[in-house]
PDB file of N, CA and C in Angstrom:
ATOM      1  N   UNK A   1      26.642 -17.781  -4.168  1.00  0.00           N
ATOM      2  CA  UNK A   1      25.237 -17.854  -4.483  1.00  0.00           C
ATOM      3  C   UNK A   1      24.421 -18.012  -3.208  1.00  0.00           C
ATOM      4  N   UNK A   2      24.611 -18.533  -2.303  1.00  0.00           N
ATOM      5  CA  UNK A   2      24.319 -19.265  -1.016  1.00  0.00           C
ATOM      6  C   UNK A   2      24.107 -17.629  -0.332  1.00  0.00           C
ATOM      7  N   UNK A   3      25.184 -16.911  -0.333  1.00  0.00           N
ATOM      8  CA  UNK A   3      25.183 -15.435   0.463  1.00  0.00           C
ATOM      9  C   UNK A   3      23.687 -14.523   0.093  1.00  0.00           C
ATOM     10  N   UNK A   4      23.842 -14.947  -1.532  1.00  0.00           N
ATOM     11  CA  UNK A   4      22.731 -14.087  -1.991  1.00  0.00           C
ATOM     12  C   UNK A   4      21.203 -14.743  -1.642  1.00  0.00           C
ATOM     13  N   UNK A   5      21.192 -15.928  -1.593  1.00  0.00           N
ATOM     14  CA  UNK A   5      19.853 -16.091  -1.114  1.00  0.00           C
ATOM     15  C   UNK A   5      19.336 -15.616   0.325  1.00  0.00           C
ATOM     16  N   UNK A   6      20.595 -16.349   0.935  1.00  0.00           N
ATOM     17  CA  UNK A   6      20.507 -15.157   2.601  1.00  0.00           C
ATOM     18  C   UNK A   6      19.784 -14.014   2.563  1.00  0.00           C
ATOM     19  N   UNK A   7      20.727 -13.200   1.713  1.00  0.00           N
ATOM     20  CA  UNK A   7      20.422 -11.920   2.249  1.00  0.00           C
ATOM     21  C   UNK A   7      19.069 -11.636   1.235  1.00  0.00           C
ATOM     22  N   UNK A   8      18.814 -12.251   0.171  1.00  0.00           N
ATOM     23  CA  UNK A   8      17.174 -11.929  -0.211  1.00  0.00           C
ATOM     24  C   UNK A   8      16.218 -12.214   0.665  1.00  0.00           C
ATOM     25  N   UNK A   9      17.036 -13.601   1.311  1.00  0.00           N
ATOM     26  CA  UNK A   9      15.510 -14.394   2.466  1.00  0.00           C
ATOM     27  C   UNK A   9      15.268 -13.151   3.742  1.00  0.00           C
ATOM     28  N   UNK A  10      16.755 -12.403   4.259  1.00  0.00           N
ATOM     29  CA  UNK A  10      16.338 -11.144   5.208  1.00  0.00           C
ATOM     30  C   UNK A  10      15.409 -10.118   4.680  1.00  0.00           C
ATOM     31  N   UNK A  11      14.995 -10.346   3.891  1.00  0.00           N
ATOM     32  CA  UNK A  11      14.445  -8.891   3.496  1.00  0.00           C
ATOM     33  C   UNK A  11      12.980  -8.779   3.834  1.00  0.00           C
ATOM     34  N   UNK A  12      12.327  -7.454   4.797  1.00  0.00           N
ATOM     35  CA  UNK A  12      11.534  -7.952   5.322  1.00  0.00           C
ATOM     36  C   UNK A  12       9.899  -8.512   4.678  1.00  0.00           C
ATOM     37  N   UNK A  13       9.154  -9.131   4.638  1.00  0.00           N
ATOM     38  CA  UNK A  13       8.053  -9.151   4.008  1.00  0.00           C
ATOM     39  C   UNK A  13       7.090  -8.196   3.490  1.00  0.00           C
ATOM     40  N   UNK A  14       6.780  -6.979   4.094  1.00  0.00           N
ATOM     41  CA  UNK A  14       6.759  -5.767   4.189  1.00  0.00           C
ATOM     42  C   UNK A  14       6.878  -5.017   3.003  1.00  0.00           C
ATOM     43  N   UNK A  15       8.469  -5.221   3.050  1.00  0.00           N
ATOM     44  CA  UNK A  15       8.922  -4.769   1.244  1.00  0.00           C
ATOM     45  C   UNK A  15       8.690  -4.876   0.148  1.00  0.00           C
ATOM     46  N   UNK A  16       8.563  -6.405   0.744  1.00  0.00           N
ATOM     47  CA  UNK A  16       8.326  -7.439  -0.571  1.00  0.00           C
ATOM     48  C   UNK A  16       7.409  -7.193  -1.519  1.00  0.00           C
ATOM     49  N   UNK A  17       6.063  -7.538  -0.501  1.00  0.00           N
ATOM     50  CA  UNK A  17       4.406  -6.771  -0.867  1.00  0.00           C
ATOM     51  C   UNK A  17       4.739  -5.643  -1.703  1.00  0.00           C
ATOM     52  N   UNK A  18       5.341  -4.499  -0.913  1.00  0.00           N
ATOM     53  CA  UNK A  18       5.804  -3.157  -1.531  1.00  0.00           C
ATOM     54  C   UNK A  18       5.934  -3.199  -3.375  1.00  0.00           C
ATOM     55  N   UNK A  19       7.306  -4.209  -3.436  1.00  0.00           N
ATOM     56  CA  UNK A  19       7.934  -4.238  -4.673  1.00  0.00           C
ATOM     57  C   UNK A  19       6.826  -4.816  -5.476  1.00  0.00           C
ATOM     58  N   UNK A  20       5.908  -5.851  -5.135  1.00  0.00           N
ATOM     59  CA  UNK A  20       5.298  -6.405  -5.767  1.00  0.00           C
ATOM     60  C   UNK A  20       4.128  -5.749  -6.355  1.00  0.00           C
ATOM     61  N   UNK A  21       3.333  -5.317  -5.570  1.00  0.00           N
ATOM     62  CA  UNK A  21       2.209  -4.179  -5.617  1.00  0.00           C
ATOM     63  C   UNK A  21       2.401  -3.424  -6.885  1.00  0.00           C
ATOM     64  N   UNK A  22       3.660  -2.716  -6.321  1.00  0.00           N
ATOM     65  CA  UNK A  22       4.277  -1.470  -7.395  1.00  0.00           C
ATOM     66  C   UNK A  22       4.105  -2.272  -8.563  1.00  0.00           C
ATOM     67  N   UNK A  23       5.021  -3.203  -8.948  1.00  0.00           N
ATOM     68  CA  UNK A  23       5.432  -3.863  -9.855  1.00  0.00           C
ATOM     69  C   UNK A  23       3.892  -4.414 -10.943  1.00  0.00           C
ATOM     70  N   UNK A  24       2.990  -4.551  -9.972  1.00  0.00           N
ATOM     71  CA  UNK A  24       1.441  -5.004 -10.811  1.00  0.00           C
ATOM     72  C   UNK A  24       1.382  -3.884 -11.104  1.00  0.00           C
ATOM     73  N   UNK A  25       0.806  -3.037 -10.514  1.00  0.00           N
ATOM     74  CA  UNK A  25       0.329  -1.748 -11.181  1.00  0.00           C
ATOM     75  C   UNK A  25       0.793  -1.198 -12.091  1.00  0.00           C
ATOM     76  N   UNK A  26       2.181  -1.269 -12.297  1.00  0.00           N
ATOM     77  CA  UNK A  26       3.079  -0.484 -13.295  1.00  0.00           C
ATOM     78  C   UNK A  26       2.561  -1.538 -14.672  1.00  0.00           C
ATOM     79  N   UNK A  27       3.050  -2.748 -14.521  1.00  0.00           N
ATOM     80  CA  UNK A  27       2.727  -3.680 -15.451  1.00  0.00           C
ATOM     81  C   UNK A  27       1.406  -3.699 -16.190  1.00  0.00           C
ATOM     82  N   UNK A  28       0.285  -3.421 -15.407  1.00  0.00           N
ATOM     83  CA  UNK A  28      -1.005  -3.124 -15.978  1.00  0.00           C
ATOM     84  C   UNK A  28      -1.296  -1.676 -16.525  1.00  0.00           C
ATOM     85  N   UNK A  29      -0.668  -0.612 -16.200  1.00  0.00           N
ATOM     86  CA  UNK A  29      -1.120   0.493 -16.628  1.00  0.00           C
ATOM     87  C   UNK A  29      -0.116   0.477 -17.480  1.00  0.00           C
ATOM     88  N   UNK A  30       1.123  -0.485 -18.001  1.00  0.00           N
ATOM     89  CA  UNK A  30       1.800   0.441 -19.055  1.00  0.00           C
ATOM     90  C   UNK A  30       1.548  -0.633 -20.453  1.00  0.00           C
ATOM     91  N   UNK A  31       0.344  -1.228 -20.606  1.00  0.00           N
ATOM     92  CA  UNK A  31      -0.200  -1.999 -21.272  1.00  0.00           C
ATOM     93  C   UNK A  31      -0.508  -0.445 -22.223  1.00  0.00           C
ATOM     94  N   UNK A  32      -1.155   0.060 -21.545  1.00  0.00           N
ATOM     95  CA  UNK A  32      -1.702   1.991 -22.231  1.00  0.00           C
ATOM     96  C   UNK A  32      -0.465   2.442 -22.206  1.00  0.00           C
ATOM     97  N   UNK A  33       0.037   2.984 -21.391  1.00  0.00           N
ATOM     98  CA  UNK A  33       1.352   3.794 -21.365  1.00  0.00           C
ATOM     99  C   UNK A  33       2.314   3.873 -20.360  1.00  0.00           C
ATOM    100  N   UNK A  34       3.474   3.723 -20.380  1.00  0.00           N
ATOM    101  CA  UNK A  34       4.727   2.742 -19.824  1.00  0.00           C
ATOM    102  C   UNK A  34       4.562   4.677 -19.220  1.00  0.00           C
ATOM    103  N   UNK A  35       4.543   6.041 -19.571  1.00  0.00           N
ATOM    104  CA  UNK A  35       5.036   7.174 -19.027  1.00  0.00           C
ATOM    105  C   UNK A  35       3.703   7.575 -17.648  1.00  0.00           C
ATOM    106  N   UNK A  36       2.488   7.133 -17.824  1.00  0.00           N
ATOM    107  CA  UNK A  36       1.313   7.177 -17.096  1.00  0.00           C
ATOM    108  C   UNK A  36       1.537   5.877 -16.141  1.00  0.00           C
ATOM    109  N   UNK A  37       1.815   4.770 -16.155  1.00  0.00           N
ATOM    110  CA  UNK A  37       2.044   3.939 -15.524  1.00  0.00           C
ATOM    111  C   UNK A  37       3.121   4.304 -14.351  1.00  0.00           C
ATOM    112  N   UNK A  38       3.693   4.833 -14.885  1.00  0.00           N
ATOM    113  CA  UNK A  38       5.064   5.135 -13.788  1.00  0.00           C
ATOM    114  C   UNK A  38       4.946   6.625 -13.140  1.00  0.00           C
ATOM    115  N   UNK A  39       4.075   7.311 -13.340  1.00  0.00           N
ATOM    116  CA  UNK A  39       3.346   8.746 -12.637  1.00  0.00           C
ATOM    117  C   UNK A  39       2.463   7.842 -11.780  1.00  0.00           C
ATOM    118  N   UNK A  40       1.635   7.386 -12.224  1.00  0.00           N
ATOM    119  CA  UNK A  40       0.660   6.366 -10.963  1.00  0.00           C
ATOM    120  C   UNK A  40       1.310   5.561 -10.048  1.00  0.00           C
ATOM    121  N   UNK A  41       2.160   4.693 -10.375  1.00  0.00           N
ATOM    122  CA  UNK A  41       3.164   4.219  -9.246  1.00  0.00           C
ATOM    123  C   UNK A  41       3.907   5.095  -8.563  1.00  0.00           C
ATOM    124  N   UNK A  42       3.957   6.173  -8.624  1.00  0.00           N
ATOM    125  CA  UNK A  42       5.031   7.383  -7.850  1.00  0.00           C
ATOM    126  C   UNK A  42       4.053   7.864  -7.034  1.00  0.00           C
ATOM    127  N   UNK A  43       2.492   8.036  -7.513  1.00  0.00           N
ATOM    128  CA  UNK A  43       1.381   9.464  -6.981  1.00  0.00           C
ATOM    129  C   UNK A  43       0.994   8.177  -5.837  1.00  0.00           C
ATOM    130  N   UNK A  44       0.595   6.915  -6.332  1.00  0.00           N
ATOM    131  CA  UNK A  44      -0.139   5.489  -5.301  1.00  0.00           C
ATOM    132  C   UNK A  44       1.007   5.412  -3.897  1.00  0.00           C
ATOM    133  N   UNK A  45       2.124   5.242  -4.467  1.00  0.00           N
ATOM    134  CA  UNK A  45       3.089   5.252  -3.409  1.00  0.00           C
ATOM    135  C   UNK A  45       3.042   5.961  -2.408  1.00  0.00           C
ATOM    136  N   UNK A  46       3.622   7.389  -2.797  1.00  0.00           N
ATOM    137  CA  UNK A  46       2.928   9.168  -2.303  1.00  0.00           C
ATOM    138  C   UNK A  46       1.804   8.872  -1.459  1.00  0.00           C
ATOM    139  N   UNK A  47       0.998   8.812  -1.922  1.00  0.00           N
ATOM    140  CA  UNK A  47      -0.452   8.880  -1.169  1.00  0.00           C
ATOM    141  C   UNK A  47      -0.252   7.706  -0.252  1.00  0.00           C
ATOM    142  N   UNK A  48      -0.017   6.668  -0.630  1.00  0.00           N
ATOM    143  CA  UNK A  48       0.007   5.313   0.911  1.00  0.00           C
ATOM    144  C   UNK A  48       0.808   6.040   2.409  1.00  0.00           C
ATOM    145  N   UNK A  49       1.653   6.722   1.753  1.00  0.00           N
ATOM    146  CA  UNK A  49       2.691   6.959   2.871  1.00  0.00           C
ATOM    147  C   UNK A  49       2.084   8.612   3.488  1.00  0.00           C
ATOM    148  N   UNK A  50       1.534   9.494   2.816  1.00  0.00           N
ATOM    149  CA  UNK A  50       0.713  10.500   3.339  1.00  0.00           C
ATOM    150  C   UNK A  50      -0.395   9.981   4.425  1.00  0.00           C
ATOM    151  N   UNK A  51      -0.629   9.301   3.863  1.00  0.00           N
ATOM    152  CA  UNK A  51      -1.906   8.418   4.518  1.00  0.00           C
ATOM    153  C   UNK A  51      -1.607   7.433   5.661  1.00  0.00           C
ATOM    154  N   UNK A  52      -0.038   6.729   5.816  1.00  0.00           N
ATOM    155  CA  UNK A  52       0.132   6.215   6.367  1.00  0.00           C
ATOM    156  C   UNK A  52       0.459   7.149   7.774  1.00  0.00           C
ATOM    157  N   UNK A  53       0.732   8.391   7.560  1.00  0.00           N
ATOM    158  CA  UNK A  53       1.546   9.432   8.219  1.00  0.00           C
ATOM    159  C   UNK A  53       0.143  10.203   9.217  1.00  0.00           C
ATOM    160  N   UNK A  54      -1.240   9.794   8.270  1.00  0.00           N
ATOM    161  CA  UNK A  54      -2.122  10.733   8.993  1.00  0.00           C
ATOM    162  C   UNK A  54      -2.738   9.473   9.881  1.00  0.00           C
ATOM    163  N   UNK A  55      -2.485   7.709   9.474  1.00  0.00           N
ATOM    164  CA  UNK A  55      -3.395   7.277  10.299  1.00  0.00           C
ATOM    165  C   UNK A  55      -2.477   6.250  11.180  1.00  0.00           C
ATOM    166  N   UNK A  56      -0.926   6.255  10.847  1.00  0.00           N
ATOM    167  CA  UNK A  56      -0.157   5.450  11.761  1.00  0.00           C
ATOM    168  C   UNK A  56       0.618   6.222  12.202  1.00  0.00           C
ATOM    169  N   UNK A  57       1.292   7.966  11.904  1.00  0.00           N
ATOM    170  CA  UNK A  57       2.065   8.481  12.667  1.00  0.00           C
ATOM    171  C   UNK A  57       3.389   8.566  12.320  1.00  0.00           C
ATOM    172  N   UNK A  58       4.182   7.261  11.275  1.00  0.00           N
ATOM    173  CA  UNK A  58       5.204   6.734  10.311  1.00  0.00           C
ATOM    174  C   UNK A  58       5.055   6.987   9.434  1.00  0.00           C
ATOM    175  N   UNK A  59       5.696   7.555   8.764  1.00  0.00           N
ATOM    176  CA  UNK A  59       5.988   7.664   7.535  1.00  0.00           C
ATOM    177  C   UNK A  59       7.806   6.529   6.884  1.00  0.00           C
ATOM    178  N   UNK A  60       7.538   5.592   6.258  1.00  0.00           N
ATOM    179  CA  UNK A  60       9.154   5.135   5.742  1.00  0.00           C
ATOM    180  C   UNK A  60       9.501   5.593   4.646  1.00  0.00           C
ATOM    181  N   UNK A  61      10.272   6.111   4.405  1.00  0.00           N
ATOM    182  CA  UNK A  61      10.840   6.507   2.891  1.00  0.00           C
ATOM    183  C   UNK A  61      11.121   5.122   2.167  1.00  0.00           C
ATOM    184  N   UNK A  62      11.506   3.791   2.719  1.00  0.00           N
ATOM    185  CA  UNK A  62      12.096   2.656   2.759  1.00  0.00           C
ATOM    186  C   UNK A  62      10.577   1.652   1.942  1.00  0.00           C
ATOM    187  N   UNK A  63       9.894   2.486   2.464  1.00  0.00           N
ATOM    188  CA  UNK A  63       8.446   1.650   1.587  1.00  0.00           C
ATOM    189  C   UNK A  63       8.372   1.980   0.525  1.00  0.00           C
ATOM    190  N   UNK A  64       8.155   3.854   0.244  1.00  0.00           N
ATOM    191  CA  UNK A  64       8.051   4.202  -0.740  1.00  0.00           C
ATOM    192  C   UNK A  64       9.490   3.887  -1.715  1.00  0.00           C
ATOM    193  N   UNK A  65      10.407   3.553  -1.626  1.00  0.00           N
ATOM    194  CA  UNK A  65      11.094   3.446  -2.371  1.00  0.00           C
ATOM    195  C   UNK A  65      10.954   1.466  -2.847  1.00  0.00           C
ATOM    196  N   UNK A  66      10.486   1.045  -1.952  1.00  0.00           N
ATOM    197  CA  UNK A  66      10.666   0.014  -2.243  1.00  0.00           C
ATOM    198  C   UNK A  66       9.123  -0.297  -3.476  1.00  0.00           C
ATOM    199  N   UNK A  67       8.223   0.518  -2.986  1.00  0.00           N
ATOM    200  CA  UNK A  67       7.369   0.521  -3.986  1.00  0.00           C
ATOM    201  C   UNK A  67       7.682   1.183  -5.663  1.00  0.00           C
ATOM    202  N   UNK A  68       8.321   2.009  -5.453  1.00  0.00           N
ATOM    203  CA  UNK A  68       8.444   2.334  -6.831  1.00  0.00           C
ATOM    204  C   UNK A  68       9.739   1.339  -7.168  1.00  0.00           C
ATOM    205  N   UNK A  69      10.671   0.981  -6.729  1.00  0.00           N
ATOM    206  CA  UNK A  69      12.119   0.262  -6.946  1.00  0.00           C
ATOM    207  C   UNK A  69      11.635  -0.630  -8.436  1.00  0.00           C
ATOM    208  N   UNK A  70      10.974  -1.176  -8.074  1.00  0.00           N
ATOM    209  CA  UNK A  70      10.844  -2.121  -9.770  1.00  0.00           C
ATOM    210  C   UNK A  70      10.322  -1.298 -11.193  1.00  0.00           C
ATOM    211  N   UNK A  71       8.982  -0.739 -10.540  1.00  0.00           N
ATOM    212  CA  UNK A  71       8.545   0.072 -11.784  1.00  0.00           C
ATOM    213  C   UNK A  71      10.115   1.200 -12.562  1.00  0.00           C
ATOM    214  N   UNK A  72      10.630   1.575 -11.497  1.00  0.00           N
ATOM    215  CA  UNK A  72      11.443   2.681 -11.795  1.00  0.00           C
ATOM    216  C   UNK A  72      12.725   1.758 -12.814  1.00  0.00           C
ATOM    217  N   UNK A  73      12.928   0.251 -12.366  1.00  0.00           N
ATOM    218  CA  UNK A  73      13.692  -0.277 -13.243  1.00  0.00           C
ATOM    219  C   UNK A  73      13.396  -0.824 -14.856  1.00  0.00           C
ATOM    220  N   UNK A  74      11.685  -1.027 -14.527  1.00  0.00           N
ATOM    221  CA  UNK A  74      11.318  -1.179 -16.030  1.00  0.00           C
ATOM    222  C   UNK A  74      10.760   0.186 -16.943  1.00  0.00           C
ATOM    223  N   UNK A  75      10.688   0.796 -16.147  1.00  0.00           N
ATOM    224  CA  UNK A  75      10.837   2.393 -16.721  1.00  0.00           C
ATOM    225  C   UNK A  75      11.835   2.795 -17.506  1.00  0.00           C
ATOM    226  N   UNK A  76      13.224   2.476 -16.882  1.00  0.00           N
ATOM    227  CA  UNK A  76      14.223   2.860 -17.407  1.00  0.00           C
ATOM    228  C   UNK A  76      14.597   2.169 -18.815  1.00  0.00           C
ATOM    229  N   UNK A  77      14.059   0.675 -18.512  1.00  0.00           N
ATOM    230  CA  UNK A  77      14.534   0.524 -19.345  1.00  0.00           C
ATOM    231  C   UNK A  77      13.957   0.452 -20.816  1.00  0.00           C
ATOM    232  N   UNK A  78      12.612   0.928 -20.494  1.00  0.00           N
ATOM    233  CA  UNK A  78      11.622   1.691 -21.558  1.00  0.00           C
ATOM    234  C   UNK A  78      12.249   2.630 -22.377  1.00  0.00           C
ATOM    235  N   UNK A  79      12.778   3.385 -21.088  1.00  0.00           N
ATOM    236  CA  UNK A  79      13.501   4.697 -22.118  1.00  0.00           C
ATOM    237  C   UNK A  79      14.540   4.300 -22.416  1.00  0.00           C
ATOM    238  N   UNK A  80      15.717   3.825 -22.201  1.00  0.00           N
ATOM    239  CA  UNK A  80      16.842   3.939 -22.762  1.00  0.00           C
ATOM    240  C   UNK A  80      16.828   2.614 -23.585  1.00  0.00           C
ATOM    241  N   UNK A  81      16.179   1.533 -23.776  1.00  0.00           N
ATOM    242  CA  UNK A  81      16.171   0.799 -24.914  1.00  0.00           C
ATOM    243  C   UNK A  81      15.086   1.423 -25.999  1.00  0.00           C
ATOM    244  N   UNK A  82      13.853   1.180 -25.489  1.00  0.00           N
ATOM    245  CA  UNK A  82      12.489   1.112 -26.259  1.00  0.00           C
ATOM    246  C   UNK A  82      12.680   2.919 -27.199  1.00  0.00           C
ATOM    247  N   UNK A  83      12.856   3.849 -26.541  1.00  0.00           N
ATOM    248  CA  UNK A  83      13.153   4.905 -27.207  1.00  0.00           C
ATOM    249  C   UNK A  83      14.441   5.401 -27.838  1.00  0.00           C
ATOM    250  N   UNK A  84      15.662   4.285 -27.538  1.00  0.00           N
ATOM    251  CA  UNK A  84      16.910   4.326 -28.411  1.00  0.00           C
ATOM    252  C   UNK A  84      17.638   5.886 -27.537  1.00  0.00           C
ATOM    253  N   UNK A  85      17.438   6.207 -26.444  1.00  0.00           N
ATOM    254  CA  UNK A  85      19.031   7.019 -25.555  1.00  0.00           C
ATOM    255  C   UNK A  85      19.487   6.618 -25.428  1.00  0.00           C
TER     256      UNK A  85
END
């Protein structure tokens, strides 16, 4: 247990924000719809990192994934419980 807090406490802050961000937005837009919620967390992501690319030069794939990483887990499990696959 001790290992796993470690390696959560490395993780950089950065990300964190990332996961979290994602994670509001998804949560508030799928109040309306869990399938629109999770197109907006993919397009918001998209666009930060386009944007990050035209005004810092970086682009991380490591953000964008870390931004969608949660929505994409309560997504899933939208569909494969909530719709019975």
């Amino acid at each position: 247990m001790k290992k796993i807090f470690i390696a959560l406490g490395n993780i950089p802050k950065d990300k964190l924000l990332h996961c979290f961000y994602g994670a509001l937005i998804y949560i508030v837009i799928s109040l309306y719809s869990s399938d629109i919620a999770f197109g907006v967390v993919v397009a918001i992501a998209a666009l930060k990192e386009y944007l990050d690319s035209k005004g810092f030069g970086n682009v991380e794939l490591k953000d964008f994934l870390a931004t969608i990483f949660i929505p994409l887990l309560l997504y899933a499990k939208f569909i494969f419980l909530e719709r019975g696959f």
